[in-house]
N, C-alpha and C. Protein backbone atom coordinates (compact mmCIF):
# COMPACT_ATOMS: atom_id res chain seq x y z
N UNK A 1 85.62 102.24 98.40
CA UNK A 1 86.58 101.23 98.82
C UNK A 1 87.32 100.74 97.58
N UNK A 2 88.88 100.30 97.93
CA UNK A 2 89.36 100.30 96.56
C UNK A 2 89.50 98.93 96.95
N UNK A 3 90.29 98.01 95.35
CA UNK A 3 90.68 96.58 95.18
C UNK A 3 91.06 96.15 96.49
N UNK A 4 92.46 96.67 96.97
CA UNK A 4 93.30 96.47 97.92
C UNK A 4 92.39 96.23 99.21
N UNK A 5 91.54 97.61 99.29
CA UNK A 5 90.50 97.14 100.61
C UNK A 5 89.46 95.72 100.63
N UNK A 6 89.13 95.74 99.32
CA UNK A 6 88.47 94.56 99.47
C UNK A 6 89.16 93.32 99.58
N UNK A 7 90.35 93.55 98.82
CA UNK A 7 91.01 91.83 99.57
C UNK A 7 91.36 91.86 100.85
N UNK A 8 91.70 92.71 101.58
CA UNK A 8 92.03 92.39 102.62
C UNK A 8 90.50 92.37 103.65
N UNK A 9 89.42 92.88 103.20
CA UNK A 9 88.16 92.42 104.05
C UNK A 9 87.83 90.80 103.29
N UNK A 10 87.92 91.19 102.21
CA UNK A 10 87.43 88.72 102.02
C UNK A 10 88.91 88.41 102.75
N UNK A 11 89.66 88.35 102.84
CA UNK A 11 90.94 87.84 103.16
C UNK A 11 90.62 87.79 104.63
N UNK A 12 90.29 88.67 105.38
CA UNK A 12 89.74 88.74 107.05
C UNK A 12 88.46 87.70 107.13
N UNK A 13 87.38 87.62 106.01
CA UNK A 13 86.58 86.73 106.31
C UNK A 13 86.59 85.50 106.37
N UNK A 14 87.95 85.56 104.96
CA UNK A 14 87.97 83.80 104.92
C UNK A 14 88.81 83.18 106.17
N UNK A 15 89.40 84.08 106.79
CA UNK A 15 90.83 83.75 108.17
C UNK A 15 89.71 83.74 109.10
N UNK A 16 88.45 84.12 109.79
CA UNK A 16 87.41 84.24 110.52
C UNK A 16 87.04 82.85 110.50
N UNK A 17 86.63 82.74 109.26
CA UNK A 17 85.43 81.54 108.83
C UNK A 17 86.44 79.86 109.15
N UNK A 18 87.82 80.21 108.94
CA UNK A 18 88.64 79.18 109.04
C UNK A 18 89.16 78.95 110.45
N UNK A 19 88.86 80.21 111.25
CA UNK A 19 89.63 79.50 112.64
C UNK A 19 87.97 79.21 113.21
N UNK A 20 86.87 79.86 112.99
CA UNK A 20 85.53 79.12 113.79
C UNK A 20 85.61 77.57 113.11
N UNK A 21 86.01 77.25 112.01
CA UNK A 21 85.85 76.08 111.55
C UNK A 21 87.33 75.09 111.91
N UNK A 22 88.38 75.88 113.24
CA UNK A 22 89.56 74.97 113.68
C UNK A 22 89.65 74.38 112.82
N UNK A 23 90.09 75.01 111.86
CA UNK A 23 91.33 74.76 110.78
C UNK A 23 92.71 75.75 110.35
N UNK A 24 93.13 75.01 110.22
CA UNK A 24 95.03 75.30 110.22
C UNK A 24 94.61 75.70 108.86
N UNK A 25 95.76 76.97 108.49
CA UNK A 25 95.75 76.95 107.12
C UNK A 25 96.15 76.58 106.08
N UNK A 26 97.41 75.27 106.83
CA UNK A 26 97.58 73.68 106.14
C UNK A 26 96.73 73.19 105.98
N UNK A 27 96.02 72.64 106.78
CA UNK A 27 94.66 72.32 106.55
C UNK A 27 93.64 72.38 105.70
N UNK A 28 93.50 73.77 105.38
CA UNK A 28 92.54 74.42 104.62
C UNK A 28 92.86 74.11 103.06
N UNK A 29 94.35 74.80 102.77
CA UNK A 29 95.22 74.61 101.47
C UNK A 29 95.23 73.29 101.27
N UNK A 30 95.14 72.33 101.60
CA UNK A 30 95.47 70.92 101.47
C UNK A 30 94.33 70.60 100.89
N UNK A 31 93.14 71.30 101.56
CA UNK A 31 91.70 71.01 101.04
C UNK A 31 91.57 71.11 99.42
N UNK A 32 92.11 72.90 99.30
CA UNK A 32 91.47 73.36 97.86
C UNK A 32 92.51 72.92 97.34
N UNK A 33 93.39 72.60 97.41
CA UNK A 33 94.59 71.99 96.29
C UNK A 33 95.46 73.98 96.17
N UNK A 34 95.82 74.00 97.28
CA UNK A 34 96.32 75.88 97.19
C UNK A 34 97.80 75.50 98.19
N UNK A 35 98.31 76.25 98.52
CA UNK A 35 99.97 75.92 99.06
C UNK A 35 99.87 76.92 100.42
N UNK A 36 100.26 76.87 101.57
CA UNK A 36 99.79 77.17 103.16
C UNK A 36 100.41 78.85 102.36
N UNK A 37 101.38 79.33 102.00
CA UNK A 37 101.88 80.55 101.80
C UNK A 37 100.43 81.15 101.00
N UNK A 38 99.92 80.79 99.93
CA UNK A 38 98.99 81.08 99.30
C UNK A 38 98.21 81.67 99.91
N UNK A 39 97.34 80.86 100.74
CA UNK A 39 96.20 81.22 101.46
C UNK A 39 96.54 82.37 102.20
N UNK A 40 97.88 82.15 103.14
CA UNK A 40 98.25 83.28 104.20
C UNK A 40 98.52 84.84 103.37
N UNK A 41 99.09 84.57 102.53
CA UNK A 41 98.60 85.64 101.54
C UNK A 41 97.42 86.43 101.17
N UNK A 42 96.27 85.57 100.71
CA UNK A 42 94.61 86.21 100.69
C UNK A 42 94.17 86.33 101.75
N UNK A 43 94.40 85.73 102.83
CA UNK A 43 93.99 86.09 104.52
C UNK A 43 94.30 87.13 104.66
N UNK A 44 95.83 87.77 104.04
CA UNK A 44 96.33 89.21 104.44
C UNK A 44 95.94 90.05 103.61
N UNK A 45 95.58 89.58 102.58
CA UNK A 45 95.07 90.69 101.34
C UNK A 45 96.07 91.15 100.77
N UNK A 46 97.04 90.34 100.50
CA UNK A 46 98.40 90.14 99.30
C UNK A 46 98.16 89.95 98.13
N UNK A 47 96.87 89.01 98.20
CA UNK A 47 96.97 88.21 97.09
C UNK A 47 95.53 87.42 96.66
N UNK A 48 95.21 88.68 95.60
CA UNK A 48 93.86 88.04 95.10
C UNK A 48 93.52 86.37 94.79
N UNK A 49 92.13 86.68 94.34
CA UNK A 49 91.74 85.26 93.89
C UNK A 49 90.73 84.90 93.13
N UNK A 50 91.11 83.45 92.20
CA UNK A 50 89.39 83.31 91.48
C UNK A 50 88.38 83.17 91.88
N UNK A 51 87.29 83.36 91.12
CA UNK A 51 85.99 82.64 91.74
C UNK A 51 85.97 81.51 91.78
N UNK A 52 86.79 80.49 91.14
CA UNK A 52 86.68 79.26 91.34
C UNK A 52 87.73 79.08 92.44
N UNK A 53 88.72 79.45 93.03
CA UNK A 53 89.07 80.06 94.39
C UNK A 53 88.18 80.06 95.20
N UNK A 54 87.15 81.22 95.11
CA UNK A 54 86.55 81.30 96.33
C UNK A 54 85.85 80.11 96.45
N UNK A 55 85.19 79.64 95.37
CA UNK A 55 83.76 78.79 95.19
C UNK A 55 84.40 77.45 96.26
N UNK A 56 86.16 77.54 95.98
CA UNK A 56 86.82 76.10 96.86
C UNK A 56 86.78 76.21 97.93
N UNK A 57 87.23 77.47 98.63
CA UNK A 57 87.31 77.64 100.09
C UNK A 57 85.74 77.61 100.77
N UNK A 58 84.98 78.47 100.31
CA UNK A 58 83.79 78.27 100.42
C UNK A 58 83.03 77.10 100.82
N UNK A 59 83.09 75.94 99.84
CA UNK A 59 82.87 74.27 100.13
C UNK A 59 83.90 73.78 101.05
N UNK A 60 85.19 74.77 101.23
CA UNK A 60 85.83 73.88 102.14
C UNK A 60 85.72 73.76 103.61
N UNK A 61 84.92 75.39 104.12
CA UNK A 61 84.76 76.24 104.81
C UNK A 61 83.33 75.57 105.21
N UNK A 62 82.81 75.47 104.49
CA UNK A 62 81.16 74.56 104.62
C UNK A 62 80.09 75.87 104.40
N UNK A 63 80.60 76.79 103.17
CA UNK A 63 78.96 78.01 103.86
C UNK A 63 79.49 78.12 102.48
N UNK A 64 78.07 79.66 102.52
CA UNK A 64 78.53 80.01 100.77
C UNK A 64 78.93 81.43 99.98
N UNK A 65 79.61 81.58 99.25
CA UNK A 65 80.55 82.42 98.58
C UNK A 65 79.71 83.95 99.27
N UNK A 66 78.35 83.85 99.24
CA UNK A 66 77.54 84.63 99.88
C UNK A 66 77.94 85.20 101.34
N UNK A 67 77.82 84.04 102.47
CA UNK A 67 78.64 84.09 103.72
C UNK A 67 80.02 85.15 103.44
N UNK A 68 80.92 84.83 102.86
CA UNK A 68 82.25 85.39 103.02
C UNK A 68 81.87 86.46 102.07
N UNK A 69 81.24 87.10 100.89
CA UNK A 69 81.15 88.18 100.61
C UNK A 69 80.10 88.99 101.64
N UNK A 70 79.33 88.75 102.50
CA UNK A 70 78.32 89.66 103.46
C UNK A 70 79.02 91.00 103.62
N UNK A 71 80.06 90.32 104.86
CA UNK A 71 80.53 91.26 105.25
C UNK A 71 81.41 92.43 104.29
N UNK A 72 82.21 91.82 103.27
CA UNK A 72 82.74 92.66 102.65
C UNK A 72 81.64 94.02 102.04
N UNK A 73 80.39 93.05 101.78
CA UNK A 73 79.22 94.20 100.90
C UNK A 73 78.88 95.34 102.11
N UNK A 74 79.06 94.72 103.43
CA UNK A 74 77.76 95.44 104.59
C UNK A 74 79.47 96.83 104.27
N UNK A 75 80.65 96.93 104.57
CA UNK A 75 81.80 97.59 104.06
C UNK A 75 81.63 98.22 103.17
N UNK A 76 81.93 97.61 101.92
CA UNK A 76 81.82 98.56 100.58
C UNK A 76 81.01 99.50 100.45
């Protein structure tokens, strides 16, 4: 699996984890201090991110960096 595949599987997890948690992705961005285009970006796998990125959405999301990498690992 290359770069590209993996952002767009965390990018699918974190868009998963955010609509079970009915949140807008105004919402979400408003949280981590990130801009609504931003996020919709890593949701699509446009547009990487830090670990201190993830570590935000993660707490924002309420689970842990673990949760949203699972699925990408059970993939890779």
């Amino acid at each position: 699996m290359n770069n590209e595949d993996l952002k767009k599987q965390l990018g699918h997890r974190i868009k998963v984890r955010r609509v079970d948690c009915r949140l807008k992705q105004e919402q979400l961005a408003d949280q981590i201090g990130m801009n609504q285009g931003q996020l919709s970006q890593i949701e699509r796998g446009l547009l990487g991110l830090s670990v201190s990125q993830l570590v935000a959405i993660a707490r924002a999301l309420d689970c842990g960096v673990s949760d949203l990498l699972e699925e990408v690992r059970k993939v890779a």
